[in-house]
PDB file of N, CA and C in Angstrom:
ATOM      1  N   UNK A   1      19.207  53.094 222.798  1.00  0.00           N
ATOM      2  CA  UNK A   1      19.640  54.303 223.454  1.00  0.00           C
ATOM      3  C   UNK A   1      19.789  54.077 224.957  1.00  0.00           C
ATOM      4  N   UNK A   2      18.800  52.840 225.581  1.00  0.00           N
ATOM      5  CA  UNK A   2      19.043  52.919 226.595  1.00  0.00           C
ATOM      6  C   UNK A   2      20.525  52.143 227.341  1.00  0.00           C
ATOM      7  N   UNK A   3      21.313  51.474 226.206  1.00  0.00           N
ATOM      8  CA  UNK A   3      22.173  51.258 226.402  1.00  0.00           C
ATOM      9  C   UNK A   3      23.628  51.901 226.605  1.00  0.00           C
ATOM     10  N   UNK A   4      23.438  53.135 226.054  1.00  0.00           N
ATOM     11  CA  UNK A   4      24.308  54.397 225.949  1.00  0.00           C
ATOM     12  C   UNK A   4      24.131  55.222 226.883  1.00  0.00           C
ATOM     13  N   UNK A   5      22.792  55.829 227.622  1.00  0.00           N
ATOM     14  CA  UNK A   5      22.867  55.883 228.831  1.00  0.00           C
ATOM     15  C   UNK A   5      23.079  55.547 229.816  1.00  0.00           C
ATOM     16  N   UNK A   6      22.720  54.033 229.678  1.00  0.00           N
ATOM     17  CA  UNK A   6      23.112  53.613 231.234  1.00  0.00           C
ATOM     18  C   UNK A   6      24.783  53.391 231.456  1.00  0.00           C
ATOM     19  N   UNK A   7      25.403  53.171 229.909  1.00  0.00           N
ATOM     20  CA  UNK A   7      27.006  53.147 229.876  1.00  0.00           C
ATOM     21  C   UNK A   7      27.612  54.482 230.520  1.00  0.00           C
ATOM     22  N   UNK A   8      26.807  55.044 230.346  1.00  0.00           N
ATOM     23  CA  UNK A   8      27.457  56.654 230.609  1.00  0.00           C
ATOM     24  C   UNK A   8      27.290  56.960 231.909  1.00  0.00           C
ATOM     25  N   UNK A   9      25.939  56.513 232.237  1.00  0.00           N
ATOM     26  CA  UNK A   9      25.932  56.680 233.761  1.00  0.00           C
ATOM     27  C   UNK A   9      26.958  55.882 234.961  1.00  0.00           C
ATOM     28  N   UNK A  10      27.494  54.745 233.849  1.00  0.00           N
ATOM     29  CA  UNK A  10      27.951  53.516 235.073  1.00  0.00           C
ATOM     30  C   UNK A  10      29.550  54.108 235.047  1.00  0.00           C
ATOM     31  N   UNK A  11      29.906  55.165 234.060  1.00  0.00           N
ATOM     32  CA  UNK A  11      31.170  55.360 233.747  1.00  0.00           C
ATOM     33  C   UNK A  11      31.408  56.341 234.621  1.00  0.00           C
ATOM     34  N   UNK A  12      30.293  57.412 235.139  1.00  0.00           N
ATOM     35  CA  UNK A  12      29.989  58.588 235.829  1.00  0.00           C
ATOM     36  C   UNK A  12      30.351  57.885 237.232  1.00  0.00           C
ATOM     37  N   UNK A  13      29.649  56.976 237.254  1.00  0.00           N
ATOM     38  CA  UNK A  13      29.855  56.284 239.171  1.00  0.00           C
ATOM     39  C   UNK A  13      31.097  55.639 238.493  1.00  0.00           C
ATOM     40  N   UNK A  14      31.608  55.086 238.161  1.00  0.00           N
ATOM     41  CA  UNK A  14      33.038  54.510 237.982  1.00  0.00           C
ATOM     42  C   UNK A  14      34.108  55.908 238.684  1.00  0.00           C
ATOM     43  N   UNK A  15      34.104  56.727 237.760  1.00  0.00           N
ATOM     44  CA  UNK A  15      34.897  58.185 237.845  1.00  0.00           C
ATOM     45  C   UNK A  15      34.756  58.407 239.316  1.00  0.00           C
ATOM     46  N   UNK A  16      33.214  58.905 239.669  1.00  0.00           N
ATOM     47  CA  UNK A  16      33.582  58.924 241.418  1.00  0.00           C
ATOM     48  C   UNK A  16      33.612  58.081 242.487  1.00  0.00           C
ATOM     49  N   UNK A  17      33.370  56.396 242.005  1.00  0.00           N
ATOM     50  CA  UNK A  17      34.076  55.980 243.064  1.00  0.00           C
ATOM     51  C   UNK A  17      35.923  55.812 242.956  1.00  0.00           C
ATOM     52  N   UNK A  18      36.474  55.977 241.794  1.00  0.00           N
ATOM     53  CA  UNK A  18      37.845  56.324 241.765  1.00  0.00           C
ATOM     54  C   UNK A  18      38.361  57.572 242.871  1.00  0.00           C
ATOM     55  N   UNK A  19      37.653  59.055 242.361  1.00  0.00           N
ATOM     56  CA  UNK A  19      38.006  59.773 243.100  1.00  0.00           C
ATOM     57  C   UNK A  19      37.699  59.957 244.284  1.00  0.00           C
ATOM     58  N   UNK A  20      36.291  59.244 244.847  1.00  0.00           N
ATOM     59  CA  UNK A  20      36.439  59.201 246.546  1.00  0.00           C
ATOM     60  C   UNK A  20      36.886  58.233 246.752  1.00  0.00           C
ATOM     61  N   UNK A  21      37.739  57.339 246.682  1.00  0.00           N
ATOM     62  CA  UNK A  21      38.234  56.055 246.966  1.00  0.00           C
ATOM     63  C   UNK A  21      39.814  56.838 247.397  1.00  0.00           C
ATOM     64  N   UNK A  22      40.047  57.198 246.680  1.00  0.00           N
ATOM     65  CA  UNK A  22      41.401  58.086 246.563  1.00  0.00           C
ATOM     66  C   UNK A  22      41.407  59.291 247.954  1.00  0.00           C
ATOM     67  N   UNK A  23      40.059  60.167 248.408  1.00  0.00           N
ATOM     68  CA  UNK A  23      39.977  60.836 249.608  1.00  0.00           C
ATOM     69  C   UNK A  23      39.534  59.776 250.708  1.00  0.00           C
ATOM     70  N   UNK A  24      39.476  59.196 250.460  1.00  0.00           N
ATOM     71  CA  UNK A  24      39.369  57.946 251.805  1.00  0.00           C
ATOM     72  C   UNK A  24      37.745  57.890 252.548  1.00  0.00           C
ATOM     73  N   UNK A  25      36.837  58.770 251.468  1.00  0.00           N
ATOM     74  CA  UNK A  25      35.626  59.115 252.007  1.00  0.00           C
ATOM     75  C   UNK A  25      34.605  57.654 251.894  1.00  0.00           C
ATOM     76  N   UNK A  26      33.769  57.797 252.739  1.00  0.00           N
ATOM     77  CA  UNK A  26      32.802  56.395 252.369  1.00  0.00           C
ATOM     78  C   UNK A  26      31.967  56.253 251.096  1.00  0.00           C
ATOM     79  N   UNK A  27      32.749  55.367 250.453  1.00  0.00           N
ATOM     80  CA  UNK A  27      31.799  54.626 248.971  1.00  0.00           C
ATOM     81  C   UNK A  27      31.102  53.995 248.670  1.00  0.00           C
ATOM     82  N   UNK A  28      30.465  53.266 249.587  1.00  0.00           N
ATOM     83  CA  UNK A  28      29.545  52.090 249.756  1.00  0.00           C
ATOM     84  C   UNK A  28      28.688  52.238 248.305  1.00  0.00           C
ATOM     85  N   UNK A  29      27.672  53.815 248.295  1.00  0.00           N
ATOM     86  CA  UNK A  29      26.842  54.003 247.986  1.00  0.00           C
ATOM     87  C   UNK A  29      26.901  53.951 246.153  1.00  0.00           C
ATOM     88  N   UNK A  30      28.142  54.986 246.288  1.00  0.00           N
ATOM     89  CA  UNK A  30      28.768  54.768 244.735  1.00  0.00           C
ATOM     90  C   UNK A  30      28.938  53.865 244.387  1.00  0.00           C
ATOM     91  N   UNK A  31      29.969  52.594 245.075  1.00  0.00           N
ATOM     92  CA  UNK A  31      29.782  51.531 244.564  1.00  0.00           C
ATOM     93  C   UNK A  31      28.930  50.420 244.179  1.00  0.00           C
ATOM     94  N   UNK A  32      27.472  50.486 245.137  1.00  0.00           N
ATOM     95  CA  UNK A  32      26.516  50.083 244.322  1.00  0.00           C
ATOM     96  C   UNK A  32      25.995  50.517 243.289  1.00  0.00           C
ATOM     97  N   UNK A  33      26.203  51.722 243.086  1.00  0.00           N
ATOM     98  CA  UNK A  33      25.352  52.220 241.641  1.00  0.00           C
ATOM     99  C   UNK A  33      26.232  52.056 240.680  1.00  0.00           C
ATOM    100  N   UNK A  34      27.418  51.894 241.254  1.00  0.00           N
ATOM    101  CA  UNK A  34      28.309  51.497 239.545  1.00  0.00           C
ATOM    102  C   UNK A  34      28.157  49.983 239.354  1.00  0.00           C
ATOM    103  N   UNK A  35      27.986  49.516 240.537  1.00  0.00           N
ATOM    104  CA  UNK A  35      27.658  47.790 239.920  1.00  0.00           C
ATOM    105  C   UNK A  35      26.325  47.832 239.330  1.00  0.00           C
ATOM    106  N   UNK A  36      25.274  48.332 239.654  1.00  0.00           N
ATOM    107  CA  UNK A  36      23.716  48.218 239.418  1.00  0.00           C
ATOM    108  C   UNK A  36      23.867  48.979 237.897  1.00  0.00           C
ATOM    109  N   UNK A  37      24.706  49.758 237.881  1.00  0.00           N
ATOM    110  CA  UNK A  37      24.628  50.753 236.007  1.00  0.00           C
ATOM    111  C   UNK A  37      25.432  49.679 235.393  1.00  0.00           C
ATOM    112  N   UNK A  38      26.504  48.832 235.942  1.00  0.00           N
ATOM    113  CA  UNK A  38      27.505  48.179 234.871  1.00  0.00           C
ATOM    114  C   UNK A  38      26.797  46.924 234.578  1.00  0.00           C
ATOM    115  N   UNK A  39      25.831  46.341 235.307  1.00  0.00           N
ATOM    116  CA  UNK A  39      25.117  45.111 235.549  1.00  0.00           C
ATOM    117  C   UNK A  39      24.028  45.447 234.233  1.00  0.00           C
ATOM    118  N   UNK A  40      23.552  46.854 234.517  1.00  0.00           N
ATOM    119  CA  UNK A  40      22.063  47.328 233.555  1.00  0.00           C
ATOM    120  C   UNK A  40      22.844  47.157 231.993  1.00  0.00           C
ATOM    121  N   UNK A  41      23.760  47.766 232.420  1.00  0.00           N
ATOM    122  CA  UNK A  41      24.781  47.639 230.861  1.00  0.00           C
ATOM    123  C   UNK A  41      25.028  46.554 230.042  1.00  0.00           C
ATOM    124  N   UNK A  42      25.750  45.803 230.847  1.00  0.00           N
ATOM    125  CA  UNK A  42      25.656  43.905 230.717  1.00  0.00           C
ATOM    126  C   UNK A  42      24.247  43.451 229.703  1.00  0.00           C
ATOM    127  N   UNK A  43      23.312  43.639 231.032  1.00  0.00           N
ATOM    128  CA  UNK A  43      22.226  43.121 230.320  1.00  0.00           C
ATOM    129  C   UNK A  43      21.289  43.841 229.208  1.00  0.00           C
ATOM    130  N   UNK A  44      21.833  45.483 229.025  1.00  0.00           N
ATOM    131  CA  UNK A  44      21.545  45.993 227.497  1.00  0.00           C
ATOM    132  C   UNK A  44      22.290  45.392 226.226  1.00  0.00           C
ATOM    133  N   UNK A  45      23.747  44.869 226.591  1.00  0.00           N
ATOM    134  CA  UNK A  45      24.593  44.630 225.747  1.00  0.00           C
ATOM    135  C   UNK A  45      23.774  43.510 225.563  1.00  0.00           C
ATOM    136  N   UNK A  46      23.718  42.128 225.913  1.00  0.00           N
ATOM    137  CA  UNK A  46      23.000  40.928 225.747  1.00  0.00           C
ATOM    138  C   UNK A  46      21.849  40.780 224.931  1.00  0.00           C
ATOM    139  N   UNK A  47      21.177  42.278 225.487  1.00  0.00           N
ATOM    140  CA  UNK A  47      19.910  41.870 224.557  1.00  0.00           C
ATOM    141  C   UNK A  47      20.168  42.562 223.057  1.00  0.00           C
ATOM    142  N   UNK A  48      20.995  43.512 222.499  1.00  0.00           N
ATOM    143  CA  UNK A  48      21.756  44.261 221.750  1.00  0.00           C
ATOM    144  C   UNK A  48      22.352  42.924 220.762  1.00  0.00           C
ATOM    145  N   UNK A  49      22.871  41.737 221.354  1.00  0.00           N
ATOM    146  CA  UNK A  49      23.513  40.913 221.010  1.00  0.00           C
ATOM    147  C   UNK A  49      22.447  40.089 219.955  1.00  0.00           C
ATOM    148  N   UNK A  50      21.345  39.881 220.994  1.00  0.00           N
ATOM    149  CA  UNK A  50      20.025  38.939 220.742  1.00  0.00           C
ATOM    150  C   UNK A  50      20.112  39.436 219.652  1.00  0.00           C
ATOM    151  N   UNK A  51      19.408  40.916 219.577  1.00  0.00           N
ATOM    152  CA  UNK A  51      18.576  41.536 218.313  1.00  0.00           C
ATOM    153  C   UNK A  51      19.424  41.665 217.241  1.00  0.00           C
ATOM    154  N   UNK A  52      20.778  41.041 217.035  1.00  0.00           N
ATOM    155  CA  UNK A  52      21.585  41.098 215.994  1.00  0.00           C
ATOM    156  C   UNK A  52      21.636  39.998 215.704  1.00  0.00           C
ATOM    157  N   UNK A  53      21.764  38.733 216.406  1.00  0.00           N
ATOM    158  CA  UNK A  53      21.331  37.081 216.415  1.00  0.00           C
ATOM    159  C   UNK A  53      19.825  37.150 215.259  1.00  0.00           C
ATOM    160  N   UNK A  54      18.788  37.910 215.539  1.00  0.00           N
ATOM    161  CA  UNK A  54      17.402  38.197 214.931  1.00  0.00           C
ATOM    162  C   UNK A  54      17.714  38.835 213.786  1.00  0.00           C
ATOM    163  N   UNK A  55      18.585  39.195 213.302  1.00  0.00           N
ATOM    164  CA  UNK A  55      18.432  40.225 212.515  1.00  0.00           C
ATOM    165  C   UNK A  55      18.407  41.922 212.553  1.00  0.00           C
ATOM    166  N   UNK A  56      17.953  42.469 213.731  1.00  0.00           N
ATOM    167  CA  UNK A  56      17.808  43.791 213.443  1.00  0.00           C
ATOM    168  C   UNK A  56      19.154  44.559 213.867  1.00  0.00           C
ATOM    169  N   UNK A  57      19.113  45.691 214.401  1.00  0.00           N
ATOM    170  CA  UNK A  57      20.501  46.784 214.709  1.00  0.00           C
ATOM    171  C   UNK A  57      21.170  46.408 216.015  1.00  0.00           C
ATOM    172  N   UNK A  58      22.064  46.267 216.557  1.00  0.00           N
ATOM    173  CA  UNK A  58      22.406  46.147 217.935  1.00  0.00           C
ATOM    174  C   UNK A  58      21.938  47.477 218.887  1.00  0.00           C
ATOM    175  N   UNK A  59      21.438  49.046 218.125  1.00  0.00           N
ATOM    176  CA  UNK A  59      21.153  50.210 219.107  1.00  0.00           C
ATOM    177  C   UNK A  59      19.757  49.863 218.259  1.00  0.00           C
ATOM    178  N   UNK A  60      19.053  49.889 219.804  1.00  0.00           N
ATOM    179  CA  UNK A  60      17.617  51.354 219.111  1.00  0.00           C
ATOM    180  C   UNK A  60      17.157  52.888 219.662  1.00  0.00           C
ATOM    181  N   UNK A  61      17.637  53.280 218.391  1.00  0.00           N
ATOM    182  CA  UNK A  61      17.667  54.706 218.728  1.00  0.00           C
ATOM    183  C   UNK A  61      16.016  55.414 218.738  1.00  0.00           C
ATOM    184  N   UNK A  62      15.376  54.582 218.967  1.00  0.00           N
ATOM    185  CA  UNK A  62      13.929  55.258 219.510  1.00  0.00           C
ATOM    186  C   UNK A  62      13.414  55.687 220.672  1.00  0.00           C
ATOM    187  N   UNK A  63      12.541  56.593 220.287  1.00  0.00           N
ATOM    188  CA  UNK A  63      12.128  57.527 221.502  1.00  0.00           C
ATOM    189  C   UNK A  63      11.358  56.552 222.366  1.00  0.00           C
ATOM    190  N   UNK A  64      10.919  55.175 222.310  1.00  0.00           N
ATOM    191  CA  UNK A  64      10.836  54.233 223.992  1.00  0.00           C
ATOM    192  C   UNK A  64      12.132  53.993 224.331  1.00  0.00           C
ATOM    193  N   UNK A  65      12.847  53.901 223.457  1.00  0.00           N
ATOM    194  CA  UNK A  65      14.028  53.258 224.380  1.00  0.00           C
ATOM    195  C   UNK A  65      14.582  54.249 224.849  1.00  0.00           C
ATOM    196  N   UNK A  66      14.734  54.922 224.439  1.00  0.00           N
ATOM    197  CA  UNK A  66      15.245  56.636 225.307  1.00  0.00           C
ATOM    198  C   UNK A  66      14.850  57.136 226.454  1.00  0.00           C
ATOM    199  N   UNK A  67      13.515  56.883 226.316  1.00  0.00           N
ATOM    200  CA  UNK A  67      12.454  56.862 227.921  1.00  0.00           C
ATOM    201  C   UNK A  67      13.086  55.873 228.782  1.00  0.00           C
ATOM    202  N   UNK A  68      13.248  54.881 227.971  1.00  0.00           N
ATOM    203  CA  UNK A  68      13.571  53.892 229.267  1.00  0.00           C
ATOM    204  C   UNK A  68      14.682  53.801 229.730  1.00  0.00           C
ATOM    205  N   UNK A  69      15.637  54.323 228.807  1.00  0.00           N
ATOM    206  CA  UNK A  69      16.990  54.733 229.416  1.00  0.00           C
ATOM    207  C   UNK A  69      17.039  56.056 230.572  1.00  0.00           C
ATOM    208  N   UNK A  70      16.467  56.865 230.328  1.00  0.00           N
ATOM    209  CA  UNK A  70      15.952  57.850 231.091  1.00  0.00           C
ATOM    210  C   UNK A  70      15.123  57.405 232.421  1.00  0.00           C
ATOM    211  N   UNK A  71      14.056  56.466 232.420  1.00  0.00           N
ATOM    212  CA  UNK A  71      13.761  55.921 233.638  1.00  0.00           C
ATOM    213  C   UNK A  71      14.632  54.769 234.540  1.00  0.00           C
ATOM    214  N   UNK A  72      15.800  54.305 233.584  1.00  0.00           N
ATOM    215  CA  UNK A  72      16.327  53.562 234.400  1.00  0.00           C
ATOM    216  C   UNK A  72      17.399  54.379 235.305  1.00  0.00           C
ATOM    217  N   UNK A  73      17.926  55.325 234.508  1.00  0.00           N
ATOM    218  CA  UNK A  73      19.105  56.340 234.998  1.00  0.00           C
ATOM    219  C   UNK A  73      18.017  57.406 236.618  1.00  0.00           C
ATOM    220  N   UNK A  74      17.361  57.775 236.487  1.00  0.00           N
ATOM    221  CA  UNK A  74      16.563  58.240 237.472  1.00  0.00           C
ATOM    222  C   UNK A  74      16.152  57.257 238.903  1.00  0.00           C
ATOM    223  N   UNK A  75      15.584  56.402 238.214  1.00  0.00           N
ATOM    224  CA  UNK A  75      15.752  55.161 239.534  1.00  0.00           C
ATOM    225  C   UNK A  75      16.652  55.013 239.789  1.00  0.00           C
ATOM    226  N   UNK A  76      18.172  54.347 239.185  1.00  0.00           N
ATOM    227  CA  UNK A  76      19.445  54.426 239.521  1.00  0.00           C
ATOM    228  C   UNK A  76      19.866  55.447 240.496  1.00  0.00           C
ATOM    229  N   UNK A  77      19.454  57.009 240.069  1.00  0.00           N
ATOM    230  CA  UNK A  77      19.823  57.911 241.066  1.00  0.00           C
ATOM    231  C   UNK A  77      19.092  57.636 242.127  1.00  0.00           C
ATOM    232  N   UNK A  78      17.779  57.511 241.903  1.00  0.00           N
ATOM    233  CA  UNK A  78      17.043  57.537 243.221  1.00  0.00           C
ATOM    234  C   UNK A  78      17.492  56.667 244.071  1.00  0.00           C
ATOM    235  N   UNK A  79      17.792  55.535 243.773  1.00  0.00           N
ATOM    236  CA  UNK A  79      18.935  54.224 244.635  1.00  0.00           C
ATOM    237  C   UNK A  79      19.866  54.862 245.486  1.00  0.00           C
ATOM    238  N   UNK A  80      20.364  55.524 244.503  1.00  0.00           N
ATOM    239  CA  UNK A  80      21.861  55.920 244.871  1.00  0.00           C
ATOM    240  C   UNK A  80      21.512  56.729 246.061  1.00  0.00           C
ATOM    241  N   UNK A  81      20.703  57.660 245.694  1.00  0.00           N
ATOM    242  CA  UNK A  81      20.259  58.776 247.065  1.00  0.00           C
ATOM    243  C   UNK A  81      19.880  58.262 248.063  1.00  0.00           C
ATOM    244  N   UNK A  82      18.542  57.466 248.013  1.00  0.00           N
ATOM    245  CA  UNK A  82      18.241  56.553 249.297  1.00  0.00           C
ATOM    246  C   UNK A  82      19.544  55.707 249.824  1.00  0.00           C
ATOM    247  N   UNK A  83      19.961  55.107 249.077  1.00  0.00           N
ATOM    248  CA  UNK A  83      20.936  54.373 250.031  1.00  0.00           C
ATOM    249  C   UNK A  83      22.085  55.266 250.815  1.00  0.00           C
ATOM    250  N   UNK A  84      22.379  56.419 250.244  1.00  0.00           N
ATOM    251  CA  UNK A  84      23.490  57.608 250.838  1.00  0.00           C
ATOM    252  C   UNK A  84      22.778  57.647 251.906  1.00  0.00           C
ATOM    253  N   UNK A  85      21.306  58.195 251.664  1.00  0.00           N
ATOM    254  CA  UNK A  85      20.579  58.473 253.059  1.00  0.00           C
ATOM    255  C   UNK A  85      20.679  57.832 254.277  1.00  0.00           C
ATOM    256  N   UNK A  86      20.619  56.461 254.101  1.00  0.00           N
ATOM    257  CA  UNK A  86      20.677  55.236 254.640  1.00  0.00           C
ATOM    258  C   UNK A  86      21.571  55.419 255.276  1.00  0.00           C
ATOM    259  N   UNK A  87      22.761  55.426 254.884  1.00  0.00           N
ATOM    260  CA  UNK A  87      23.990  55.149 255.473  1.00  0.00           C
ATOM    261  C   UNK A  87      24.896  56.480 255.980  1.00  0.00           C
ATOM    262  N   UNK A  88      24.040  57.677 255.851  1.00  0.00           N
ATOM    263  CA  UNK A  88      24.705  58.604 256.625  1.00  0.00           C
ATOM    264  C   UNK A  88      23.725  58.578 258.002  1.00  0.00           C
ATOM    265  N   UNK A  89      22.649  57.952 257.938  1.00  0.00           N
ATOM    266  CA  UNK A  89      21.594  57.872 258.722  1.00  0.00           C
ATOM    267  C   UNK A  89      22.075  56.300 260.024  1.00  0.00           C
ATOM    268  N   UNK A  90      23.051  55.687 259.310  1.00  0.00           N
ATOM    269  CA  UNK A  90      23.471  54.756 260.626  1.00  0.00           C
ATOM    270  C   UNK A  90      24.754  55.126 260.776  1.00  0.00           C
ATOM    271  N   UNK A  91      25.215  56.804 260.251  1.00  0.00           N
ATOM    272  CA  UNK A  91      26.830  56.721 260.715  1.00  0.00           C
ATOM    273  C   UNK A  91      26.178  57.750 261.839  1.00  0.00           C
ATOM    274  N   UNK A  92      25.016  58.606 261.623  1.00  0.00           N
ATOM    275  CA  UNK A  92      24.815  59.544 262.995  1.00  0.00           C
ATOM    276  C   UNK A  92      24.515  59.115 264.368  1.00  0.00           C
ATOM    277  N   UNK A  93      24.030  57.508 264.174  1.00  0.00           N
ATOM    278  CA  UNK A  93      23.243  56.657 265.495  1.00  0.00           C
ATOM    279  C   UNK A  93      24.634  56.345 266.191  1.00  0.00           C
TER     280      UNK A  93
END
């Protein structure tokens, strides 16, 4: 599951760094979180890959992995926010 979230999330920052890319507004921030969600993705897919190499399902639809999709998507935001912070914080200096 946590692979379906974080796909969804990296598709979410995909979408708006398209559309602020397009208003000419600063993306820095978006664009790290769509690399850091497409990267998390990558390496859900890989291990998805493994556990089918092993034998078992490529998803696990269990309630840890759901958590952890859920804690990775939250840190992700929290990234995302701190670094906005960051950088509206050296466009005011």
């Amino acid at each position: 599951m946590c692979l379906v979230i974080t796909i969804c999330a990296a598709v979410g920052f995909t979408t708006a760094f398209v559309l602020n890319k397009k208003s000419g507004k600063n993306t820095k921030s978006i664009f790290m979180a769509m690399l850091m969600f497409w990267a998390a993705g990558l390496m859900w897919s890989m291990d998805g890959i493994a556990s089918v190499l092993e034998g078992e399902g490529f998803f696990d639809l269990s309630v840890e992995d759901t958590i952890l999709g859920a804690i990775i998507l939250i840190s992700g935001i929290l990234v995302f926010a701190a670094h906005s912070l960051l950088q509206k914080r050296k466009f005011v200096r």
